[in-house]
N, C-alpha and C. Protein backbone atom coordinates (compact mmCIF):
# COMPACT_ATOMS: atom_id res chain seq x y z
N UNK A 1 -48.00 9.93 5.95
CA UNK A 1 -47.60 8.84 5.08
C UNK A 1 -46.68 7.91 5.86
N UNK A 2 -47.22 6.54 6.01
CA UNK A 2 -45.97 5.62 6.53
C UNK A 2 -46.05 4.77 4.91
N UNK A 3 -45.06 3.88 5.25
CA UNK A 3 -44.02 3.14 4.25
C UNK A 3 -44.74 2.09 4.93
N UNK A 4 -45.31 0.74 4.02
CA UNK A 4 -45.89 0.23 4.38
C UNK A 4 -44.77 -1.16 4.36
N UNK A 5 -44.88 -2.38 4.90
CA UNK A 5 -44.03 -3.57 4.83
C UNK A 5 -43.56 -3.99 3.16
N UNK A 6 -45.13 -3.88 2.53
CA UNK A 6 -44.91 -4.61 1.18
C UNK A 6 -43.95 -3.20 0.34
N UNK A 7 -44.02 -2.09 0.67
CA UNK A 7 -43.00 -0.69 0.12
C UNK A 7 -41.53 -1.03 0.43
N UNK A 8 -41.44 -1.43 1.47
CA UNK A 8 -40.08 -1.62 2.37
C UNK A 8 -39.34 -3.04 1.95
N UNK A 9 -39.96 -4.03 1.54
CA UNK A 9 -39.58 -5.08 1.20
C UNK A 9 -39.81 -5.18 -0.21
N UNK A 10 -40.04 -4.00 -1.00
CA UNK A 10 -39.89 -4.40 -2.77
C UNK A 10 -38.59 -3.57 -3.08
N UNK A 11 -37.92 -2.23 -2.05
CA UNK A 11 -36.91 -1.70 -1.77
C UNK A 11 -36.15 -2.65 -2.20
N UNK A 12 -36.08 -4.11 -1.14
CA UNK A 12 -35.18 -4.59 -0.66
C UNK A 12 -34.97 -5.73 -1.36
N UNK A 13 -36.03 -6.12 -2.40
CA UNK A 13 -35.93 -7.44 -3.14
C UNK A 13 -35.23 -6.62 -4.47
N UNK A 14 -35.62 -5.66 -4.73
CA UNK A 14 -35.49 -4.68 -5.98
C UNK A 14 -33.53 -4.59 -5.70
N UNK A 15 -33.19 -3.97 -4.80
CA UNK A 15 -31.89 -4.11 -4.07
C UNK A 15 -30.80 -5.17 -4.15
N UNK A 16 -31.67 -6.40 -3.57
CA UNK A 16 -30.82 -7.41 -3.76
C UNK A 16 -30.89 -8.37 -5.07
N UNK A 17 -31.91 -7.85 -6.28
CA UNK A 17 -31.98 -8.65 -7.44
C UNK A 17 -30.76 -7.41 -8.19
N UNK A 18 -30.55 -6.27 -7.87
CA UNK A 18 -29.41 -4.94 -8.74
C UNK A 18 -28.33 -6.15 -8.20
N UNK A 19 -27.72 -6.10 -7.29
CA UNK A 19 -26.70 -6.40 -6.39
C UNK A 19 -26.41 -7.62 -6.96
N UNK A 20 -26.87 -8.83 -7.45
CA UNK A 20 -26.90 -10.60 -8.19
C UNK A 20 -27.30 -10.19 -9.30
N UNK A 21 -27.53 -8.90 -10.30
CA UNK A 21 -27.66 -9.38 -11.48
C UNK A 21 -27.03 -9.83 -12.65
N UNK A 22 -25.62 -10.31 -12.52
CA UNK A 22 -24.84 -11.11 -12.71
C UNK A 22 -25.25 -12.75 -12.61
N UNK A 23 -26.14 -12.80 -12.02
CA UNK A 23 -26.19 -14.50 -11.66
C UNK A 23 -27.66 -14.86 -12.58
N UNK A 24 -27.66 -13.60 -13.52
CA UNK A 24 -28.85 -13.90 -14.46
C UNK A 24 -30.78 -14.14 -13.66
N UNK A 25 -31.63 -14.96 -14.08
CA UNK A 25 -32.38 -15.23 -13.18
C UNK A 25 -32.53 -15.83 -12.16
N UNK A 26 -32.49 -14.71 -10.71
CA UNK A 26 -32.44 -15.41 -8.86
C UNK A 26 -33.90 -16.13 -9.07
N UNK A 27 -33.61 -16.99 -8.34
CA UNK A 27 -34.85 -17.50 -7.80
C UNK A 27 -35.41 -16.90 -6.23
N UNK A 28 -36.94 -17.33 -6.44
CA UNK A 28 -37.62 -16.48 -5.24
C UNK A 28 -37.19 -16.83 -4.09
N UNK A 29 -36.81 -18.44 -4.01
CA UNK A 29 -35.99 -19.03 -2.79
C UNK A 29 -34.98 -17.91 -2.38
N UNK A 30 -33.52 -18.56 -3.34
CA UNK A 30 -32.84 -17.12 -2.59
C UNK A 30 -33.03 -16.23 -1.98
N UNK A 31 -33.49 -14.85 -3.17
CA UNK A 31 -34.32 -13.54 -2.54
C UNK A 31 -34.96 -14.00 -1.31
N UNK A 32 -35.82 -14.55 -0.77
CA UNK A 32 -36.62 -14.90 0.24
C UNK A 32 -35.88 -15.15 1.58
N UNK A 33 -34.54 -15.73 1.05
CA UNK A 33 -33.67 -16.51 2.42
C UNK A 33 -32.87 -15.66 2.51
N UNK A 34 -31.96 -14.52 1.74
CA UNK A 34 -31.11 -14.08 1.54
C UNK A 34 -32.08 -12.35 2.50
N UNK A 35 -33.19 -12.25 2.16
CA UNK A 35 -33.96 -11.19 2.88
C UNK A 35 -34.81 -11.05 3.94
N UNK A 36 -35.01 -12.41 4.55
CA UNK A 36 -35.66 -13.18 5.32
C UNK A 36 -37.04 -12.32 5.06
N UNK A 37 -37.49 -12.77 4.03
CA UNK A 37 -38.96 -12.45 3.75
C UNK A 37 -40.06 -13.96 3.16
N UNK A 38 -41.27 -13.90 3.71
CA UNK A 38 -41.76 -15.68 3.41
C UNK A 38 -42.10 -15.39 1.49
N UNK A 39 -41.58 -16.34 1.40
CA UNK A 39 -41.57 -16.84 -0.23
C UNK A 39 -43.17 -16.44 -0.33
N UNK A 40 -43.99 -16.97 0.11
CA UNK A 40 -45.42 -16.61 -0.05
C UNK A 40 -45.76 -14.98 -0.13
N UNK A 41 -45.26 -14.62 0.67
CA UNK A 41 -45.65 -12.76 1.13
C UNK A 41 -45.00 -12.13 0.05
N UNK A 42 -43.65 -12.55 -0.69
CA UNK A 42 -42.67 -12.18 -1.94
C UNK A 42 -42.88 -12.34 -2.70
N UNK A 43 -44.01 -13.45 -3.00
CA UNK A 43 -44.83 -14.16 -4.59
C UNK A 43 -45.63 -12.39 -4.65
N UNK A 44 -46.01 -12.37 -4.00
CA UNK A 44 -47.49 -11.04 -4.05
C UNK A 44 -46.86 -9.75 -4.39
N UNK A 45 -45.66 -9.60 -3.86
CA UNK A 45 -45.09 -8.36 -3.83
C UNK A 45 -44.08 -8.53 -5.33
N UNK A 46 -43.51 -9.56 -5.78
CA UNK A 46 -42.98 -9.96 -7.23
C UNK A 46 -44.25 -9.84 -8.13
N UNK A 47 -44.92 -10.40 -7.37
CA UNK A 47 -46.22 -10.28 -9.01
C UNK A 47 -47.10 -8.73 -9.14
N UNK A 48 -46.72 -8.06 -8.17
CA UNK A 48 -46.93 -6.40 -9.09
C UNK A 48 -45.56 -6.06 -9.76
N UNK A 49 -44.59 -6.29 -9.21
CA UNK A 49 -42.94 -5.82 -9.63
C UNK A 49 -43.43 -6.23 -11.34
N UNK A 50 -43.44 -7.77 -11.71
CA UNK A 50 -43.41 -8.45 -12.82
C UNK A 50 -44.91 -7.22 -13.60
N UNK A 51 -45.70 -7.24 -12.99
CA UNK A 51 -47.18 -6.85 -13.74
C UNK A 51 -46.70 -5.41 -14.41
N UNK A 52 -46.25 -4.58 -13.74
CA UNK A 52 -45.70 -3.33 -13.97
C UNK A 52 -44.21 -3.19 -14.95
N UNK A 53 -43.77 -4.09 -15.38
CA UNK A 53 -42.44 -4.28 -16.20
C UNK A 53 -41.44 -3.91 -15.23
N UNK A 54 -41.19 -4.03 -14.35
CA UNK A 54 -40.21 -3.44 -13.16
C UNK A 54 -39.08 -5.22 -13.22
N UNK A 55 -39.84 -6.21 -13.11
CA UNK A 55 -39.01 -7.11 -13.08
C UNK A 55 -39.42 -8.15 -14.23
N UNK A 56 -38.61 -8.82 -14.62
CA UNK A 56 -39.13 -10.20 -15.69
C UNK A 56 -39.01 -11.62 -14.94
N UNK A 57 -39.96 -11.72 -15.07
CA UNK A 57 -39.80 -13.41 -14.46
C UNK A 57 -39.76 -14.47 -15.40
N UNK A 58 -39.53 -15.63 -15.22
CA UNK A 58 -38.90 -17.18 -15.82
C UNK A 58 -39.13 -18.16 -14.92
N UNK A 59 -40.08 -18.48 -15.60
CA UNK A 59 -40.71 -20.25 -14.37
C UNK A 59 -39.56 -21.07 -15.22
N UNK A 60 -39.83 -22.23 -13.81
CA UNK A 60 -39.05 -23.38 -14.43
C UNK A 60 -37.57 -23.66 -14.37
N UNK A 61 -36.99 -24.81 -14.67
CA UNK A 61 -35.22 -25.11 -14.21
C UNK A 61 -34.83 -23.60 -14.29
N UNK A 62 -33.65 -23.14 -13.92
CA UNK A 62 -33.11 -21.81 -14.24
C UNK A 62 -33.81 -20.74 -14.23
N UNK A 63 -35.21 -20.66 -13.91
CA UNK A 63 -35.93 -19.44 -13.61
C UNK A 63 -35.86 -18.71 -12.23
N UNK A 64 -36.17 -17.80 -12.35
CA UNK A 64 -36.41 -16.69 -11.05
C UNK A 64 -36.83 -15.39 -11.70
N UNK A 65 -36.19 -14.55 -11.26
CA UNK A 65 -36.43 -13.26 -11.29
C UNK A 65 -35.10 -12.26 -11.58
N UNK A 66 -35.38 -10.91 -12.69
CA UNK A 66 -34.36 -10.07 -12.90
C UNK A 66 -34.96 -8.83 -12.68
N UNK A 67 -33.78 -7.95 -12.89
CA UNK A 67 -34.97 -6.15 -13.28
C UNK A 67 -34.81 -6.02 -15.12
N UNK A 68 -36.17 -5.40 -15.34
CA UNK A 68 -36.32 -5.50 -16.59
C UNK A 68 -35.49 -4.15 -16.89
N UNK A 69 -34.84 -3.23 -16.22
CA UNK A 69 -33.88 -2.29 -17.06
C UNK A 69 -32.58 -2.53 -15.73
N UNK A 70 -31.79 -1.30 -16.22
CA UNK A 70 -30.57 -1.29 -15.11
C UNK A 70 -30.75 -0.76 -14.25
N UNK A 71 -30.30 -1.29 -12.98
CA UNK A 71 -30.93 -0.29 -11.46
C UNK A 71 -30.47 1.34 -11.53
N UNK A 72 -29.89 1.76 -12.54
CA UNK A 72 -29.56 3.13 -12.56
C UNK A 72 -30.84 4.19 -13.28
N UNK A 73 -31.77 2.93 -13.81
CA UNK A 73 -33.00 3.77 -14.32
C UNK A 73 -34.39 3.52 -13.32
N UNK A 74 -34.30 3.26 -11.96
CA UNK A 74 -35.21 2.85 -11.01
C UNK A 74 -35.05 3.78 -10.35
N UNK A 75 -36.22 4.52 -9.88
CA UNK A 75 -36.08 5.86 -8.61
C UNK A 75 -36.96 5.18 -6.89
N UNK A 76 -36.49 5.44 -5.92
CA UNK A 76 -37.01 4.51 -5.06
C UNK A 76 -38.67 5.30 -5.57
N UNK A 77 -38.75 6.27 -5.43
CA UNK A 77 -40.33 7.55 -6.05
C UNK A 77 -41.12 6.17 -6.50
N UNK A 78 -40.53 5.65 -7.80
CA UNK A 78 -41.10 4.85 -8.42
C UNK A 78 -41.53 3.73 -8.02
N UNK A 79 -40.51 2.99 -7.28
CA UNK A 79 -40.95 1.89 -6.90
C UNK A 79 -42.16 1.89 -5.93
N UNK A 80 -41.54 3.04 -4.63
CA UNK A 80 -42.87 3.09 -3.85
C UNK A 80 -44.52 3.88 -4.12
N UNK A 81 -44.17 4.49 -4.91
CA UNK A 81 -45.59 4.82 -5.76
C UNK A 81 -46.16 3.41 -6.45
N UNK A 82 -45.45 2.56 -7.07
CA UNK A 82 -45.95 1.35 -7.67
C UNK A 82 -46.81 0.93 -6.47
N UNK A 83 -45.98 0.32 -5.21
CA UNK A 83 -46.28 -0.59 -4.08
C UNK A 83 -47.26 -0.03 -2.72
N UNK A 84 -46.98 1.83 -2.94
CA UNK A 84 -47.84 2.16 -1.83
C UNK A 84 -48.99 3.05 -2.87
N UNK A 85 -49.32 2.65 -3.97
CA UNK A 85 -50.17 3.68 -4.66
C UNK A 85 -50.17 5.01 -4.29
N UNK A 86 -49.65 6.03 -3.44
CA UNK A 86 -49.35 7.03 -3.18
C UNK A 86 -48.62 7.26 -2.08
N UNK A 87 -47.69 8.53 -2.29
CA UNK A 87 -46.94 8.99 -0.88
C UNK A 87 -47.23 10.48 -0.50
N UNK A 88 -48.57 10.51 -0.71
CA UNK A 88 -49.15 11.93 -0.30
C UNK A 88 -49.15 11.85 1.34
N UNK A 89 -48.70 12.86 1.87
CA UNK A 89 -48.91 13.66 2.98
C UNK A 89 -50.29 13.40 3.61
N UNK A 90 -51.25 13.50 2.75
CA UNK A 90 -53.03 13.48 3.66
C UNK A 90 -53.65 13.31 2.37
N UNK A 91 -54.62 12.71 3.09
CA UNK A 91 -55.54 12.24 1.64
C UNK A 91 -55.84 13.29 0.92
N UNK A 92 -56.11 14.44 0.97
CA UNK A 92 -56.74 15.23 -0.06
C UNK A 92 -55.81 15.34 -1.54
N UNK A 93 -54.55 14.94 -1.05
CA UNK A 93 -53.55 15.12 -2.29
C UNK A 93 -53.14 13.98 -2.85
N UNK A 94 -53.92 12.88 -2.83
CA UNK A 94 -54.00 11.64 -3.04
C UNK A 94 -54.46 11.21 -4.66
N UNK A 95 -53.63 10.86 -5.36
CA UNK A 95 -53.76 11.07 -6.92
C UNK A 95 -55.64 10.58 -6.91
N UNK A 96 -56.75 10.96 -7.74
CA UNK A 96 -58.12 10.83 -7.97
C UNK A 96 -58.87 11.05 -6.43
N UNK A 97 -58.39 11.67 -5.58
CA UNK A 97 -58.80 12.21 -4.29
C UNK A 97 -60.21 12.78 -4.71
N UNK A 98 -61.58 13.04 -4.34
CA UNK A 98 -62.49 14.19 -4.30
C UNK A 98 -61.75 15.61 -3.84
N UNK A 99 -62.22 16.43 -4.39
CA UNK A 99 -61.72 17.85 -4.09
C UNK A 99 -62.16 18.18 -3.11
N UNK A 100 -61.42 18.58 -1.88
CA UNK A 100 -62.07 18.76 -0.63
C UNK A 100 -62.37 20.37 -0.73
N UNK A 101 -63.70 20.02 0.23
CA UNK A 101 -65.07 21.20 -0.03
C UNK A 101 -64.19 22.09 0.65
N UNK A 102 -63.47 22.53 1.54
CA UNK A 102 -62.92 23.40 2.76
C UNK A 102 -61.29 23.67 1.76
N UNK A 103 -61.32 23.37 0.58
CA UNK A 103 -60.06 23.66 -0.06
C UNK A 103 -59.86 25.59 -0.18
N UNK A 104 -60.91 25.94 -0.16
CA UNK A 104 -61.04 27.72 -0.44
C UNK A 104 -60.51 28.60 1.24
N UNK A 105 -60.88 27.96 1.83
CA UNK A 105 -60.34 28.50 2.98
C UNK A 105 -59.20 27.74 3.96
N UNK A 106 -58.60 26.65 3.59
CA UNK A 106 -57.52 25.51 3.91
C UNK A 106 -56.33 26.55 4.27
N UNK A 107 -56.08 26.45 5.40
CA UNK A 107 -54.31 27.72 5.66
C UNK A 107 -53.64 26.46 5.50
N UNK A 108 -53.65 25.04 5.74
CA UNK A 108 -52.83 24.44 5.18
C UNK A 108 -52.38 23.73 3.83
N UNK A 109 -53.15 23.96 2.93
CA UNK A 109 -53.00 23.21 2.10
C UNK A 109 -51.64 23.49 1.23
N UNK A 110 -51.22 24.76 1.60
CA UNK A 110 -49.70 25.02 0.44
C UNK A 110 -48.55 24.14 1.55
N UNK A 111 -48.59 24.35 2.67
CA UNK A 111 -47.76 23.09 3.28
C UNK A 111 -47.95 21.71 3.19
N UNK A 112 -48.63 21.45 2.80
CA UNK A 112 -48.88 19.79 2.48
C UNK A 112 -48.91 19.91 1.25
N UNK A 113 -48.81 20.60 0.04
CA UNK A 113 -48.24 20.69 -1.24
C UNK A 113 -46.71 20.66 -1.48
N UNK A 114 -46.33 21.51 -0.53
CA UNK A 114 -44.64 21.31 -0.46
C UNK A 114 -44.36 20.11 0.38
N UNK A 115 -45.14 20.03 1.21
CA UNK A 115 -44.28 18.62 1.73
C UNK A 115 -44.45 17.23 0.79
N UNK A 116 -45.60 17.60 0.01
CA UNK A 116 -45.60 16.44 -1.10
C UNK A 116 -44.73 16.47 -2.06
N UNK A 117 -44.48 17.60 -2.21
CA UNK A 117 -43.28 17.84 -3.41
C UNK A 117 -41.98 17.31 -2.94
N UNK A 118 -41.76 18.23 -1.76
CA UNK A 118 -40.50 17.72 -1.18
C UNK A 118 -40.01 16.28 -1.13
N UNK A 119 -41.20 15.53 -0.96
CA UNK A 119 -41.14 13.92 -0.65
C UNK A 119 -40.85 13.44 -2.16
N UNK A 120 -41.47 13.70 -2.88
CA UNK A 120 -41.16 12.90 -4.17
C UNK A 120 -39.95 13.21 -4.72
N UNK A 121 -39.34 14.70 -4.66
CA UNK A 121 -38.31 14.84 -5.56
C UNK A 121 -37.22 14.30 -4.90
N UNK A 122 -37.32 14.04 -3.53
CA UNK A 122 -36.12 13.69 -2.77
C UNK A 122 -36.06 11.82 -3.24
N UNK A 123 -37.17 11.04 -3.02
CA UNK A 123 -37.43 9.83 -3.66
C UNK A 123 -37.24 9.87 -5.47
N UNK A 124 -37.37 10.81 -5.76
CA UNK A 124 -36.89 10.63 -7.35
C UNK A 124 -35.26 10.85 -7.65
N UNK A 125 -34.91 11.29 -6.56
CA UNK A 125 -33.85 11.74 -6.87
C UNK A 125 -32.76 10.30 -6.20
N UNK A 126 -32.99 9.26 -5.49
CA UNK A 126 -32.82 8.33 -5.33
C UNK A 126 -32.73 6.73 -6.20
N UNK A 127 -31.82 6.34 -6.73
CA UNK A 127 -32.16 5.41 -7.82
C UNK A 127 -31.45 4.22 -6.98
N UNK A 128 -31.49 2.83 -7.42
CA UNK A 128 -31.78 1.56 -7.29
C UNK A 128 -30.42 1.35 -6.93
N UNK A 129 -29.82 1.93 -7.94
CA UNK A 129 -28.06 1.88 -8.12
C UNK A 129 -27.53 2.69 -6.78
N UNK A 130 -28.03 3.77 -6.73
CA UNK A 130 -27.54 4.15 -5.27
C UNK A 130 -27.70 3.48 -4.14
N UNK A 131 -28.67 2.76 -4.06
CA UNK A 131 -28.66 2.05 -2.62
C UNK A 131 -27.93 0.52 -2.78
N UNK A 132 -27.77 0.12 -3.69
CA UNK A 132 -27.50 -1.30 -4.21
C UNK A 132 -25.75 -1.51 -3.96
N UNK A 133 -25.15 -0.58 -4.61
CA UNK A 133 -23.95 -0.07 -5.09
C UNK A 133 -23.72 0.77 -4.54
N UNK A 134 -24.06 1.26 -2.92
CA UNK A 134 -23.32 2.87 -2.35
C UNK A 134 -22.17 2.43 -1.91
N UNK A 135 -21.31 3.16 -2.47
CA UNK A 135 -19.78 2.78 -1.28
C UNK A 135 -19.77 3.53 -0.35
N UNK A 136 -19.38 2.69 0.77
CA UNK A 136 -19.29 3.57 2.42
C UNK A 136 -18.49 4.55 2.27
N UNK A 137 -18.50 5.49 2.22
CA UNK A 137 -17.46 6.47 3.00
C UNK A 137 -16.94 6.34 3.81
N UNK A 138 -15.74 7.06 4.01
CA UNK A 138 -14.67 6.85 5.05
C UNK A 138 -13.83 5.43 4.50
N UNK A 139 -14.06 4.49 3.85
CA UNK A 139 -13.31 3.28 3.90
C UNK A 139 -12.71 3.65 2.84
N UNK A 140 -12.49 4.76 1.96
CA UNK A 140 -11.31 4.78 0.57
C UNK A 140 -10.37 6.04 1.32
N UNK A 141 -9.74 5.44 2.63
CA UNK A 141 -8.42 6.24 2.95
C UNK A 141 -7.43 5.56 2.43
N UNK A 142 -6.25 6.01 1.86
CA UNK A 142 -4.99 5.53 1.30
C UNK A 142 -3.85 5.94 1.52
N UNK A 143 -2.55 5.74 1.86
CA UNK A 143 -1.31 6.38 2.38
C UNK A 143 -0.48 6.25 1.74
């Protein structure tokens, strides 16, 4: 499984719309300049965000873009399952996969079950708010 550009950059728009959602609806400009991602390549990757209820959009004066809940109810799991349709290990464990014929005698298949598991719960266990809002460590020393 790699993390594909459009996975890595809905992270990061998802990220920086938690981080301004105070400033009500960003526009795609911003996001775009503020992430150095092309407004064009961010239209495509906003319009599954919007299609999926993940974000709400607003054309027009004062429009842009928000998250349709609070980044504390977003798991990265989620987002990149939205954007990479799966984060299986190897195709056979690939959500509507064919059942592979060599599954009866497979010595690997319980390791690529746990490593699929492993991957998601560690990504579920990751929310929007954590990466948006992490405070560094080490910088709350006090005397």
């Amino acid at each position: 499984m790699m993390i594909s550009t459009k996975g890595r950059y809905a992270l990061r728009v998802m990220i920086d719309l938690a981080q301004h959602q105070a400033d009500g609806y960003v526009p795609l400009k911003e996001t775009a300049d503020r992430q150095e991602i092309s407004e064009k390549y961010l239209e495509s990757i906003l319009a599954v965000l919007v299609k999926n209820n993940f974000l709400t959009g607003l054309r027009g004066k004062g429009g842009g873009y928000r998250l349709s809940k609070a980044p504390d109810q977003y798991t990265v799991g989620s987002i990149l399952r939205l954007t990479e349709s799966s984060l299986a290990p190897v195709s056979c464990l690939e959500p509507g996969s064919l059942p592979c014929p060599r599954i009866s005698e497979c010595r690997t298949i319980s390791m690529w079950q746990g490593l699929d598991k492993v991957i998601n719960e560690y990504l579920d266990n990751i929310t929007l708010a954590d990466l948006a809002f992490d405070d560094q460590t080490g910088n709350d020393y006090v005397i």
